[in-house]
C-alpha atoms as a PDB file:
ATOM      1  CA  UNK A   1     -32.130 -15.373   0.955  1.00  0.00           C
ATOM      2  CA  UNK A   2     -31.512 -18.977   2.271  1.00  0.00           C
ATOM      3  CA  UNK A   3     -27.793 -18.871   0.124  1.00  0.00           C
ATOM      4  CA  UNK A   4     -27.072 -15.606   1.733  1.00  0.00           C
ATOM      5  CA  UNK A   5     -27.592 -17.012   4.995  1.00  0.00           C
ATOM      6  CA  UNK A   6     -25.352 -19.576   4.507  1.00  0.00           C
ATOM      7  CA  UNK A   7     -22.286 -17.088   3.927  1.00  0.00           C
ATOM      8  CA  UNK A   8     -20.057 -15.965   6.856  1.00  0.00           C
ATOM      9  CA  UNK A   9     -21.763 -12.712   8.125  1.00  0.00           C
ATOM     10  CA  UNK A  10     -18.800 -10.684   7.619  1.00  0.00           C
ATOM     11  CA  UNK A  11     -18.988 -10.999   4.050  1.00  0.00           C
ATOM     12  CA  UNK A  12     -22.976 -10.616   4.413  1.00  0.00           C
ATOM     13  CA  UNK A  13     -22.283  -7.285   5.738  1.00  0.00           C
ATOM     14  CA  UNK A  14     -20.100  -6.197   2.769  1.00  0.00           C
ATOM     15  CA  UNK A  15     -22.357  -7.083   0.459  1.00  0.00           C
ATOM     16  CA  UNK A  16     -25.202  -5.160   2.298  1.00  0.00           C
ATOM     17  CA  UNK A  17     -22.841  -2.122   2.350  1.00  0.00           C
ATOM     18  CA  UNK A  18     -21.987  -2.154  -0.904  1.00  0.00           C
ATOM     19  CA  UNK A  19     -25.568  -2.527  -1.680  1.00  0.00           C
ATOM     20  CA  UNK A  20     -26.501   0.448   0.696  1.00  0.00           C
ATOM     21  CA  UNK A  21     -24.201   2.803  -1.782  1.00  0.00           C
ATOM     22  CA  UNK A  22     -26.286   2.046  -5.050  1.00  0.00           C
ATOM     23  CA  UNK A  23     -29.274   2.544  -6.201  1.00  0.00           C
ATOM     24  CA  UNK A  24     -32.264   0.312  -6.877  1.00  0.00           C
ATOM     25  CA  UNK A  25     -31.717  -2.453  -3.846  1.00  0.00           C
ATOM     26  CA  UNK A  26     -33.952  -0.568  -1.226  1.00  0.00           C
ATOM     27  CA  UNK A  27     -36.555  -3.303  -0.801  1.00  0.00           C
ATOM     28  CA  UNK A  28     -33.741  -6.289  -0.356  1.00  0.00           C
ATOM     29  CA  UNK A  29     -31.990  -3.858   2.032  1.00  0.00           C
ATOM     30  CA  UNK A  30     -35.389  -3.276   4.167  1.00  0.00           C
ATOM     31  CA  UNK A  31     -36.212  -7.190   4.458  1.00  0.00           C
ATOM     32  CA  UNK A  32     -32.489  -7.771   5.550  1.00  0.00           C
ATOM     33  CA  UNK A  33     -32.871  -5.164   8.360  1.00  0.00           C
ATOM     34  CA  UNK A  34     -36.287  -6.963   9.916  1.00  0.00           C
ATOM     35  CA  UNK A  35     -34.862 -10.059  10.310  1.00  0.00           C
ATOM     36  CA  UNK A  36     -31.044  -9.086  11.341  1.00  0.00           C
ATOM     37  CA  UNK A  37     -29.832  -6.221  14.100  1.00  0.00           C
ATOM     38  CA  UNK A  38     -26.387  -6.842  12.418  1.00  0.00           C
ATOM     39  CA  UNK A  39     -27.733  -5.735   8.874  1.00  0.00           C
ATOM     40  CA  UNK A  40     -29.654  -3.486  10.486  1.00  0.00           C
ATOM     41  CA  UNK A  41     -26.766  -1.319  12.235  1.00  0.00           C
ATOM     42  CA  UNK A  42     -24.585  -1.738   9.256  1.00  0.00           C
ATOM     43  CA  UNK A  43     -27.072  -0.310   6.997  1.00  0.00           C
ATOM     44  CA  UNK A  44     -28.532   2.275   9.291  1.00  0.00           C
ATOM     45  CA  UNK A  45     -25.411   3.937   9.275  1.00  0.00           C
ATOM     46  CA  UNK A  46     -24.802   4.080   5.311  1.00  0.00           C
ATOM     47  CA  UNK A  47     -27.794   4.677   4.785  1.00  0.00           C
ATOM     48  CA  UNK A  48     -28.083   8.053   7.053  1.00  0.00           C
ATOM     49  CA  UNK A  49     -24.433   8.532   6.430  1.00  0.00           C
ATOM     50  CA  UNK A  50     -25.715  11.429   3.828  1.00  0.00           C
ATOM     51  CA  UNK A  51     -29.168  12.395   3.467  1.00  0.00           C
ATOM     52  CA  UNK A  52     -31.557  14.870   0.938  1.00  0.00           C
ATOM     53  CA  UNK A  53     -34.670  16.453   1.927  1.00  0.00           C
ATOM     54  CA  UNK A  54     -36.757  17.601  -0.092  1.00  0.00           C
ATOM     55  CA  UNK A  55     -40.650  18.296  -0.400  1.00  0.00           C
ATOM     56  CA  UNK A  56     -41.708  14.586  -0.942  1.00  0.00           C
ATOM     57  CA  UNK A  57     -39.471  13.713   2.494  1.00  0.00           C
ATOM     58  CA  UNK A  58     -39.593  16.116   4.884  1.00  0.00           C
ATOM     59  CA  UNK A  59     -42.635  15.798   6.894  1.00  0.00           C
ATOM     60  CA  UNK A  60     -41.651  12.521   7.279  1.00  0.00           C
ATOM     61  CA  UNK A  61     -38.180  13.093   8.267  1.00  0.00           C
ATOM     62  CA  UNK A  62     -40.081  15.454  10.899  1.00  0.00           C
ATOM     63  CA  UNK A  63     -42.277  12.522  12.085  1.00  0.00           C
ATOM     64  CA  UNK A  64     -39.752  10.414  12.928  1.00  0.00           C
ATOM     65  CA  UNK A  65     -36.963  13.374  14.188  1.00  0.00           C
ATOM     66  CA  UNK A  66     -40.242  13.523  17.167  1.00  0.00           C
ATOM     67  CA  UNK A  67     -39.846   9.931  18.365  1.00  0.00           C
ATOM     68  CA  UNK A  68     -37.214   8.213  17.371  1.00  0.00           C
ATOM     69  CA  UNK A  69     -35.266   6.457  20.302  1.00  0.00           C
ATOM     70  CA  UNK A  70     -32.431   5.172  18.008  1.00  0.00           C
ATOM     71  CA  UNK A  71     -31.325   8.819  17.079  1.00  0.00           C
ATOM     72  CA  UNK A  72     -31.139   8.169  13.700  1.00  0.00           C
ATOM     73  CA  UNK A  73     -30.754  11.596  12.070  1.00  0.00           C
ATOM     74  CA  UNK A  74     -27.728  12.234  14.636  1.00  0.00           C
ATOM     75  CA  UNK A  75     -25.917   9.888  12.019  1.00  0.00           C
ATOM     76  CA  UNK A  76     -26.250  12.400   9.647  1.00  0.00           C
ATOM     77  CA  UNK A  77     -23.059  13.961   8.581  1.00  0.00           C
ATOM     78  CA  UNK A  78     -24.096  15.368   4.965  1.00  0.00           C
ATOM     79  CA  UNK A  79     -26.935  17.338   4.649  1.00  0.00           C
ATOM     80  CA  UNK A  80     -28.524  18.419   1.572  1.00  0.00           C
ATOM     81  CA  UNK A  81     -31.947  20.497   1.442  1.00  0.00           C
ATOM     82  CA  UNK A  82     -33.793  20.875  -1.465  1.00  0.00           C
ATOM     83  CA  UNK A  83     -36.447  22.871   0.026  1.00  0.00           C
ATOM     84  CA  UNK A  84     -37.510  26.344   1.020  1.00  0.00           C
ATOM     85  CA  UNK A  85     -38.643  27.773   4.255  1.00  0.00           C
ATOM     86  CA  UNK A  86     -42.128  29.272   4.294  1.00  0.00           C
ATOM     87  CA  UNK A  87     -40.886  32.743   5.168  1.00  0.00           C
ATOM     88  CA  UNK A  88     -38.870  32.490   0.632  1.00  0.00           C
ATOM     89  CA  UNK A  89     -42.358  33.433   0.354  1.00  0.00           C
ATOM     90  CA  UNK A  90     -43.567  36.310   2.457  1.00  0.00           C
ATOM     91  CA  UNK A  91     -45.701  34.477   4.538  1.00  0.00           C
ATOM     92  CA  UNK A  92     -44.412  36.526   7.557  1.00  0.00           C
ATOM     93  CA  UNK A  93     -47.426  35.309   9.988  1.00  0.00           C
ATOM     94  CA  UNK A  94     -45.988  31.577  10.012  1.00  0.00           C
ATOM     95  CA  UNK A  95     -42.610  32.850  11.726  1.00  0.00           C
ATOM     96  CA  UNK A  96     -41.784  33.256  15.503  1.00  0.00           C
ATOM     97  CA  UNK A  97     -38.960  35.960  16.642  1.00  0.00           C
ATOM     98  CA  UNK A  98     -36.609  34.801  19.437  1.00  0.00           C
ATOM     99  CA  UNK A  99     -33.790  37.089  20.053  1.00  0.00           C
ATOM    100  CA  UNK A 100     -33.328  38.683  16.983  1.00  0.00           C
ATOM    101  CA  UNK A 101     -33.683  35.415  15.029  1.00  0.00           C
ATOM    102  CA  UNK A 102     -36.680  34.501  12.924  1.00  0.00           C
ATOM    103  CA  UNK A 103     -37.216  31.234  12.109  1.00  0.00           C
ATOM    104  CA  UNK A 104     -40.104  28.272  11.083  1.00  0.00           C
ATOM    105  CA  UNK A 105     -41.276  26.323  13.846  1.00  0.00           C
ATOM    106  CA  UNK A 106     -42.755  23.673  11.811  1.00  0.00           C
ATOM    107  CA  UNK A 107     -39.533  21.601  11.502  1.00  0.00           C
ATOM    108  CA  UNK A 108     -37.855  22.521  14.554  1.00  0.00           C
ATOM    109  CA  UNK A 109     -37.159  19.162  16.371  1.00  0.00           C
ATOM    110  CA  UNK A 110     -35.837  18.298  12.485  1.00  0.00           C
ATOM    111  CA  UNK A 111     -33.116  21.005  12.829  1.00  0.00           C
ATOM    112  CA  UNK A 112     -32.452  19.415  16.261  1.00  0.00           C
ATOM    113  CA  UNK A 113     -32.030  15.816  15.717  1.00  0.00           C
ATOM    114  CA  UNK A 114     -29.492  16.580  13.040  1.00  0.00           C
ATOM    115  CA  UNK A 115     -26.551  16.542  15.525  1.00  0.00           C
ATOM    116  CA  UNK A 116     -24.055  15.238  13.291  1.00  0.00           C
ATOM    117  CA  UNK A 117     -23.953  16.852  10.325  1.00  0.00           C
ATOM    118  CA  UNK A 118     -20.531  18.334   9.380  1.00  0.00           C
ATOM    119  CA  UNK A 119     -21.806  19.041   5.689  1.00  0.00           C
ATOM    120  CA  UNK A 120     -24.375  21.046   4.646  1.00  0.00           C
ATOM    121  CA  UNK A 121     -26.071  22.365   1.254  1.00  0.00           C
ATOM    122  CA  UNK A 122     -29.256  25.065   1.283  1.00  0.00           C
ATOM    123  CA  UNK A 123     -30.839  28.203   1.031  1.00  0.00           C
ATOM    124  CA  UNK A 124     -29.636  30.679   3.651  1.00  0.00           C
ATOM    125  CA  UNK A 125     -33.205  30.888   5.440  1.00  0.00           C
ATOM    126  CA  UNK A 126     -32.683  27.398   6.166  1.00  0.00           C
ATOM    127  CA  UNK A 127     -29.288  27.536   7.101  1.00  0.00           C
ATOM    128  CA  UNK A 128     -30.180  30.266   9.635  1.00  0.00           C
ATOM    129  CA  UNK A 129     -32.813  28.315  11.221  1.00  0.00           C
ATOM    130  CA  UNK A 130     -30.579  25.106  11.543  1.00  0.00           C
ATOM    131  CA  UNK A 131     -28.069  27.240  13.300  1.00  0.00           C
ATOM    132  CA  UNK A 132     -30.386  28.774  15.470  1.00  0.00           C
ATOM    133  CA  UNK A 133     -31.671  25.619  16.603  1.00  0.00           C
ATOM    134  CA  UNK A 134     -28.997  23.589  16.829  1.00  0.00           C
ATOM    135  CA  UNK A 135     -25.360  24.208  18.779  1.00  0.00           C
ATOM    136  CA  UNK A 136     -23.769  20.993  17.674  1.00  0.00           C
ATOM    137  CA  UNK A 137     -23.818  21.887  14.203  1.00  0.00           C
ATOM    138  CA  UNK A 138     -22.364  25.319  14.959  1.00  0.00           C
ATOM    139  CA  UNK A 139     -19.495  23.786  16.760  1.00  0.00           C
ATOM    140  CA  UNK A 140     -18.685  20.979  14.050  1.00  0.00           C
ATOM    141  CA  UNK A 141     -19.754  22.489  10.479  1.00  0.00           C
ATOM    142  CA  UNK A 142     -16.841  21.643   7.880  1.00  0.00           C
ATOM    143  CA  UNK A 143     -18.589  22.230   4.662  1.00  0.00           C
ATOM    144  CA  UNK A 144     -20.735  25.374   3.733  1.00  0.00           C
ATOM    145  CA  UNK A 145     -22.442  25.510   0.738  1.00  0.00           C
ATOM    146  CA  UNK A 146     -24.799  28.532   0.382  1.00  0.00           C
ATOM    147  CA  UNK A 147     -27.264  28.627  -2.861  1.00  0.00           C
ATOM    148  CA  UNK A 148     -28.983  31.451  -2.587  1.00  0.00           C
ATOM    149  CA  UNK A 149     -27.527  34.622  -3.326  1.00  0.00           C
ATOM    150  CA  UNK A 150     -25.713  36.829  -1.183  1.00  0.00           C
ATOM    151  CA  UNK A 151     -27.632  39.711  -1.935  1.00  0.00           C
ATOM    152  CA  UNK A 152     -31.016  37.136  -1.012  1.00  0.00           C
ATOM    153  CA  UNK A 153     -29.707  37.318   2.174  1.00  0.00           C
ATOM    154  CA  UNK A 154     -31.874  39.741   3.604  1.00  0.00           C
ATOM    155  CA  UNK A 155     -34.983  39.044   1.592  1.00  0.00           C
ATOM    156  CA  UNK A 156     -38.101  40.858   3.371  1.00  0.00           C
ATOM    157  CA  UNK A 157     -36.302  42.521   6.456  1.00  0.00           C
ATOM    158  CA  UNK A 158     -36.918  39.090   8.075  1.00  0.00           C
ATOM    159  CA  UNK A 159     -33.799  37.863   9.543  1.00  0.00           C
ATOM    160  CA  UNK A 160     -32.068  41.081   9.906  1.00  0.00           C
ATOM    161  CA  UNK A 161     -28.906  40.049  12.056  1.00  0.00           C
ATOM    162  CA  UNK A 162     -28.323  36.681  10.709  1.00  0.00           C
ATOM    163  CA  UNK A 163     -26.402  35.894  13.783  1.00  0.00           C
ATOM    164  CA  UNK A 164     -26.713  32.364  13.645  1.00  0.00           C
ATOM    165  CA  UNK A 165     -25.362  32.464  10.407  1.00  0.00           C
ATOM    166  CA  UNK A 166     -22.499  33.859  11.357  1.00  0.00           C
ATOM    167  CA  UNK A 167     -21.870  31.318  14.121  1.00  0.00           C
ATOM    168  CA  UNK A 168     -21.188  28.768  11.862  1.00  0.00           C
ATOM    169  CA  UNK A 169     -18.557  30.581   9.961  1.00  0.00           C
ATOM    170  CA  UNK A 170     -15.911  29.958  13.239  1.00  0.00           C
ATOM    171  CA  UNK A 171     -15.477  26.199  12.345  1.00  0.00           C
ATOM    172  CA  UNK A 172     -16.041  26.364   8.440  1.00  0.00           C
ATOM    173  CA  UNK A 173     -13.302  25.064   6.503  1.00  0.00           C
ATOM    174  CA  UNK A 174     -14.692  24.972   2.896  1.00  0.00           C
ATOM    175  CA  UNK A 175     -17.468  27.569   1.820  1.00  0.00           C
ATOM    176  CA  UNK A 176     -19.869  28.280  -1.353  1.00  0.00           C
ATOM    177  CA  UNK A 177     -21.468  31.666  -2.014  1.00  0.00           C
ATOM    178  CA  UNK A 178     -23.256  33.367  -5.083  1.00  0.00           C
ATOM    179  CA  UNK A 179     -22.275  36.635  -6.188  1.00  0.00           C
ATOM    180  CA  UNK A 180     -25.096  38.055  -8.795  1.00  0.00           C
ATOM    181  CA  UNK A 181     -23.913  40.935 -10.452  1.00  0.00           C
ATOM    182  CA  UNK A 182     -26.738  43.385 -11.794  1.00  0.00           C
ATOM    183  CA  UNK A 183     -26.987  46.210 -13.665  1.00  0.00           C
ATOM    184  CA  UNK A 184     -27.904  48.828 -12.271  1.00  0.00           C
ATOM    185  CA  UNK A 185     -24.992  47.926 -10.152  1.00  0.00           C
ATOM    186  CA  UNK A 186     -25.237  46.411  -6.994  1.00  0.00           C
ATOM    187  CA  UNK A 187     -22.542  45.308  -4.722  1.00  0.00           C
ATOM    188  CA  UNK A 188     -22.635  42.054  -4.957  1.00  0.00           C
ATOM    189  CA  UNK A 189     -21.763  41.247  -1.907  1.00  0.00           C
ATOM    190  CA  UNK A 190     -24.625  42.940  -0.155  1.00  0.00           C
ATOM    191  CA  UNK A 191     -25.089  45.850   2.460  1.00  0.00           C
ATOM    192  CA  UNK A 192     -23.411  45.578   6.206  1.00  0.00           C
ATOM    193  CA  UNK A 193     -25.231  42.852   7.256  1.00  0.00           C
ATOM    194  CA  UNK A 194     -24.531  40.077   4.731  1.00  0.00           C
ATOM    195  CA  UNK A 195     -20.843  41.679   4.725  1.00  0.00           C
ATOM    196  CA  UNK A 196     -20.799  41.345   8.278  1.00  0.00           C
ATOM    197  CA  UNK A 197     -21.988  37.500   8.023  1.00  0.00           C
ATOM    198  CA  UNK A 198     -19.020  37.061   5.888  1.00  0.00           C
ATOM    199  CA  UNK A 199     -16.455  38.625   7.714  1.00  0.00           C
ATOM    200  CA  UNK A 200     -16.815  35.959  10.475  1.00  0.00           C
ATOM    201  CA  UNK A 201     -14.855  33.401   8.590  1.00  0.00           C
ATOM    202  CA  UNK A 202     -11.879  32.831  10.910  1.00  0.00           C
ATOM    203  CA  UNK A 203      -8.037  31.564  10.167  1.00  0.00           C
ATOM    204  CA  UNK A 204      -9.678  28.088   9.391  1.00  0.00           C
ATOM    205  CA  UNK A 205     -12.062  29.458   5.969  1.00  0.00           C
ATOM    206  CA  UNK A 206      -9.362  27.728   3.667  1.00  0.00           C
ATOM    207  CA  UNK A 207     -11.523  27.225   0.223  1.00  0.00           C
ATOM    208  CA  UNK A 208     -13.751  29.140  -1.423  1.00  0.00           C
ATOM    209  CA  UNK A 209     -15.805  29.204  -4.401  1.00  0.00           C
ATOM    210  CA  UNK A 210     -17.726  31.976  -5.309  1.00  0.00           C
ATOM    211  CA  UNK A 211     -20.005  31.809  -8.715  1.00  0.00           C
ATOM    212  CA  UNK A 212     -19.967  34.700 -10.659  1.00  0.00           C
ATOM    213  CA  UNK A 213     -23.364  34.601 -11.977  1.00  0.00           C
ATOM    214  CA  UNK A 214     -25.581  37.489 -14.396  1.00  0.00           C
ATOM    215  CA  UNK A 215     -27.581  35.315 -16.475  1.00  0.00           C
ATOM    216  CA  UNK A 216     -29.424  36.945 -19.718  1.00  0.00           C
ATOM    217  CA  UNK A 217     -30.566  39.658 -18.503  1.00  0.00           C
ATOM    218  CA  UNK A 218     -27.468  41.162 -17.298  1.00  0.00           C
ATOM    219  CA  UNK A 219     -24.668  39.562 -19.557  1.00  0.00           C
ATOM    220  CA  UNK A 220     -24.047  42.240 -21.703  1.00  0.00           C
ATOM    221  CA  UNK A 221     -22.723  44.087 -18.702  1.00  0.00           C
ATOM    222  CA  UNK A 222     -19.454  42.397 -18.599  1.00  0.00           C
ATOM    223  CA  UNK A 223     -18.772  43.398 -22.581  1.00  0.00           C
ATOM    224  CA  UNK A 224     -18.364  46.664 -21.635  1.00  0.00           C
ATOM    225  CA  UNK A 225     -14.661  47.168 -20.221  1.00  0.00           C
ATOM    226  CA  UNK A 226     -15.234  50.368 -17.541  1.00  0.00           C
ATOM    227  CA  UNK A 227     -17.704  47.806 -16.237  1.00  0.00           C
ATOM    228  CA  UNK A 228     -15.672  45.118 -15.427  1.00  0.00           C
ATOM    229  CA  UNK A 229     -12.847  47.722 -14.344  1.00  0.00           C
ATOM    230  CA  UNK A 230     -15.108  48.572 -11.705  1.00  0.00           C
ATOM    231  CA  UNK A 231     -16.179  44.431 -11.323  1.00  0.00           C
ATOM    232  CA  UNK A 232     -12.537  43.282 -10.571  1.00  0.00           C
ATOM    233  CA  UNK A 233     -12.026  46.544  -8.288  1.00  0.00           C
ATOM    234  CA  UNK A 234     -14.718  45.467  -6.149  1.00  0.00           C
ATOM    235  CA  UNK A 235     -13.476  41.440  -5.793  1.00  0.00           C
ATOM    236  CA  UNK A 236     -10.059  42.440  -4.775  1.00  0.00           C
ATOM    237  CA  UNK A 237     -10.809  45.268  -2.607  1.00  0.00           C
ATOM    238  CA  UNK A 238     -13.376  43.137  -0.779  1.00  0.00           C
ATOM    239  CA  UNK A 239     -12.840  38.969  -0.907  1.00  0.00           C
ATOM    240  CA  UNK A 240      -9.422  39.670   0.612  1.00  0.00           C
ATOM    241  CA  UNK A 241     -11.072  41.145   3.516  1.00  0.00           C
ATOM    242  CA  UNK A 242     -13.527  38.639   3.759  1.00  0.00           C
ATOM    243  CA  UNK A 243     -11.647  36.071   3.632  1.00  0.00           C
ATOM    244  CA  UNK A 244      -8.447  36.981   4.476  1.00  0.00           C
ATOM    245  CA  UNK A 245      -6.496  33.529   5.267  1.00  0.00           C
ATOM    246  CA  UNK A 246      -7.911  31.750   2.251  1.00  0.00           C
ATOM    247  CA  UNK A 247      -5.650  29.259   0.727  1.00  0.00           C
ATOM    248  CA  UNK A 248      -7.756  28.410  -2.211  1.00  0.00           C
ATOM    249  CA  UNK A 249     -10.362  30.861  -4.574  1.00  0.00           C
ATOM    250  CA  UNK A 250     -12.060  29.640  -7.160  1.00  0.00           C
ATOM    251  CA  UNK A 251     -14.330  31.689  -9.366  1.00  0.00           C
ATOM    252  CA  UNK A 252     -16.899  29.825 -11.405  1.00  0.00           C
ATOM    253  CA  UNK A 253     -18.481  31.692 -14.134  1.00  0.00           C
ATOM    254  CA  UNK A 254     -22.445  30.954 -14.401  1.00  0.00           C
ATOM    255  CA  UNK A 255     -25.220  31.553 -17.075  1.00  0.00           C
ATOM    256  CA  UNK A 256     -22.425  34.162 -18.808  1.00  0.00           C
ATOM    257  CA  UNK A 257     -22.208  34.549 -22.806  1.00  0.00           C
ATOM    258  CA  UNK A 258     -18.811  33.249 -24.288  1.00  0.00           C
ATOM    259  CA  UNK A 259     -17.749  36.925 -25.236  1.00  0.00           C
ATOM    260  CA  UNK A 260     -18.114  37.528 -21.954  1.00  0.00           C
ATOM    261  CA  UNK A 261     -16.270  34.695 -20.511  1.00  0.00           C
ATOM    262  CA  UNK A 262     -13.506  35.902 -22.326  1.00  0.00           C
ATOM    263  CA  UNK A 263     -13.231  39.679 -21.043  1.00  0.00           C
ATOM    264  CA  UNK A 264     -13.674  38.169 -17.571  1.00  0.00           C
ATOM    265  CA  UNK A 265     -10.956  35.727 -17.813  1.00  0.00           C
ATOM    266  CA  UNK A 266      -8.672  38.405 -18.963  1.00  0.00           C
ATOM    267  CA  UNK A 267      -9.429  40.604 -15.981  1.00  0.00           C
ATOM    268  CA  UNK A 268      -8.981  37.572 -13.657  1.00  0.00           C
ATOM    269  CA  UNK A 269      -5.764  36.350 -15.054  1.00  0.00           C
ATOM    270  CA  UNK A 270      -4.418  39.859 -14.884  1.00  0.00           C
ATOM    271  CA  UNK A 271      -5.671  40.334 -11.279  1.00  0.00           C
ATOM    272  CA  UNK A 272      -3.845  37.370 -10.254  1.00  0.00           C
ATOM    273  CA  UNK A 273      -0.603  38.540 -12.185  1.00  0.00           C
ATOM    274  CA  UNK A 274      -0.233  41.766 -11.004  1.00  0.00           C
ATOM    275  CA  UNK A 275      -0.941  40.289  -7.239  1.00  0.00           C
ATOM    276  CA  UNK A 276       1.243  37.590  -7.664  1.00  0.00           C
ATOM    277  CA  UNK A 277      -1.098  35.332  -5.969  1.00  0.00           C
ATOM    278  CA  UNK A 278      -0.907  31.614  -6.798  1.00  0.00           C
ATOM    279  CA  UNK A 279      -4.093  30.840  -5.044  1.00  0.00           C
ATOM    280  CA  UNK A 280      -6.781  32.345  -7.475  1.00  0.00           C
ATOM    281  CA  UNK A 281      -8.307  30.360  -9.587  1.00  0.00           C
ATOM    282  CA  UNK A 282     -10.780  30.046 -12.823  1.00  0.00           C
ATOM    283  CA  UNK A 283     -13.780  27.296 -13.330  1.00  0.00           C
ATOM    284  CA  UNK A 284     -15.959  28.075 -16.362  1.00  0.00           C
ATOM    285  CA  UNK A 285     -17.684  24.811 -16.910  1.00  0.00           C
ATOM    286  CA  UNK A 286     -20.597  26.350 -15.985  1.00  0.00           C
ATOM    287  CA  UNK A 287     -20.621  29.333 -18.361  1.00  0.00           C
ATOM    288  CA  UNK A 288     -23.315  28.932 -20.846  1.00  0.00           C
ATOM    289  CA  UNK A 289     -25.810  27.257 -18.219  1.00  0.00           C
ATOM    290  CA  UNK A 290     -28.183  30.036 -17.372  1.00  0.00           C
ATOM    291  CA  UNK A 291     -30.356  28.166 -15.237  1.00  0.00           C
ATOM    292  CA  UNK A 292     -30.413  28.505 -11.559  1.00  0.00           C
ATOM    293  CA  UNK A 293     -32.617  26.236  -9.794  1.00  0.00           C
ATOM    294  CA  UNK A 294     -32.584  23.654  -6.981  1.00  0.00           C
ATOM    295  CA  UNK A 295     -31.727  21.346  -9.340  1.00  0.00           C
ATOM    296  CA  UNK A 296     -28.309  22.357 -10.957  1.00  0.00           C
ATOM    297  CA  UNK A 297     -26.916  23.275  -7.535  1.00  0.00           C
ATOM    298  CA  UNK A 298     -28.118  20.092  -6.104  1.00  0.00           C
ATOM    299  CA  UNK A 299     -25.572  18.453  -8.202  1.00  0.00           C
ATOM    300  CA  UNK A 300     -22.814  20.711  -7.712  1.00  0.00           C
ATOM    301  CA  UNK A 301     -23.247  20.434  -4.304  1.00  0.00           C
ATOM    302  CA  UNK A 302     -23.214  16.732  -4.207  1.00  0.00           C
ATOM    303  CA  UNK A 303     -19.498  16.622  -5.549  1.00  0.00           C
ATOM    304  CA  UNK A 304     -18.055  17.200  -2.130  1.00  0.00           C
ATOM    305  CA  UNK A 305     -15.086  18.493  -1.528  1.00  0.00           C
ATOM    306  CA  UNK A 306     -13.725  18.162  -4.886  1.00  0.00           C
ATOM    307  CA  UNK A 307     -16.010  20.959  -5.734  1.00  0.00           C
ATOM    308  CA  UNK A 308     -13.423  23.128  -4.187  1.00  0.00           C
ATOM    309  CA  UNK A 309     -10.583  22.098  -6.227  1.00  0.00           C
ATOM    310  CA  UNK A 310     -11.454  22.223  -9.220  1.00  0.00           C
ATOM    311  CA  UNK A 311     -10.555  25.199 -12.249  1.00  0.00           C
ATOM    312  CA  UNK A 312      -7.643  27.219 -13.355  1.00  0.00           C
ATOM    313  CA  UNK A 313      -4.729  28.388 -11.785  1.00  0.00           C
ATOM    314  CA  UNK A 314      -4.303  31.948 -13.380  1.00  0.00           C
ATOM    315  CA  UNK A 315      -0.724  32.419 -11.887  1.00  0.00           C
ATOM    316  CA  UNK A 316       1.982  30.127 -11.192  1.00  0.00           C
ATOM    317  CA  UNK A 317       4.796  31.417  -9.246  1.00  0.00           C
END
């Protein structure tokens, strides 16, 4: 500590931001802040710069969100939950109705405090309550990324309008959904209402990347060709309506046998053939991975932006 102090502080300050972006110098970081308001602001900012909640964090998060005169959470500008809202459970008593909306009042002044945040990762229950609690993030939201399913959407009858949701589509730039398709078939993308919640994304929606997920139970589906017939009907008939000013799609297979893999990417590549369309595109790095939990989309969602351009173009013009 005494050598450190001897440096010029500009340099002091680079080496406490570099140290703010790894891992494993926490302590050294929180003894530098006590002693310096320099260190202090420059670390403050990294280190709420992008931010995870999860179980272990967020009452505390909450805590401070109630009394916090250095607004610390409005220097959040990536968000990433990695928890549930009570109501992912049925626990319908713990919810309050305002409007039309349901939502959790247990983390409210949480949802608040997060003015800043232009990024943002979680389960659509969440996402609905952040909106619904907080206009700044409905006016600024850049980054989408939705990891539920779409068909989740509407999960107990308990956020029937999803009207918040929908409010943040106007400024969203780059989006993530999850199409499961079942057997029996389902349309993947929902009834009305999450349909409705999607067609909201204005002339700005320029990326998407919608997974394509069946998992075991439901993989043997795509081997059958009528099937998938029907499969690409339903994409092309309704993403272009959905998103109708996209500039990038990108279709990830998830937890989907090789065999097929390999029907789908022929139906794909001759979608985008016959269309013409030089915007469609194929990731299946993610094919034989058939779990879906918290903890795989956690890390997808964590690449940032280049999430969005990665796969394959299936037709160059």
């Amino acid at each position: 500590m005494d050598a450190l102090s001897r440096l010029p502080l500009e340099l002091i300050l680079l080496v406490v931001e570099r140290a703010c972006v790894t891992s494993g110098h926490t302590d050294w970081i929180a003894s530098l802040c006590l002693v310096s308001k320099s260190v202090q602001s420059v670390a403050t900012t990294i280190l709420y710069e992008c931010v995870h909640i999860h179980n272990g964090n967020i009452g505390r998060l909450t805590v401070l969100s109630r009394d916090d005169p250095r607004r610390r959470l409005a220097l959040v500008h990536e968000l990433f939950i990695d928890f549930d809202p009570v109501y992912k459970w049925s626990h319908v008593g713990a919810l309050t109705h305002d409007d039309g909306c349901a939502f959790d009042d247990t983390y409210s002044s949480l949802w608040r405090a997060l003015t800043g945040v232009r990024v943002l990762s979680g389960t659509s229950g969440i996402i609905e309550d952040i909106a619904h609690r907080n206009p700044h993030v409905r006016q600024q939201l850049k980054s989408l990324f939705i990891r539920d399913k779409v068909y989740w959407w509407n999960q107990f009858d308990l956020l029937p309008c999803r009207r918040c949701t929908k409010s943040l589509m106007h400024s969203v730039t780059h989006l993530h959904i999850v199409l499961h398709v079942v057997f029996p078939k389902i349309p993947f993308l929902g009834d009305d209402i999450q349909i409705a919640v999607l067609r909201e994304a204005t002339s700005v929606m320029q990326f998407v990347v919608v997974d394509i997920w069946c998992g075991e139970t439901h993989d043997m589906w795509f081997e059958h060709r009528p099937a998938v017939a029907e499969h690409i009907e339903e994409i092309r008939t309704t993403l272009p309506i959905v998103f109708p000013n996209f500039q990038r799609l990108v279709l990830r297979l998830r937890g989907i046998s090789e065999k097929s893999a390999l029907v789908l990417r022929e139906a794909y590549t001759a979608w985008a053939v016959e269309t013409r369309d030089g915007r469609i595109f194929l990731d299946e790095s993610n094919i034989f991975d058939k779990r879906f939990n918290a903890e795989v989309d956690m890390g997808m969602a964590r690449q940032g932006y280049a999430l969005w351009d990665r796969g394959q173009q299936l037709w160059r013009g």
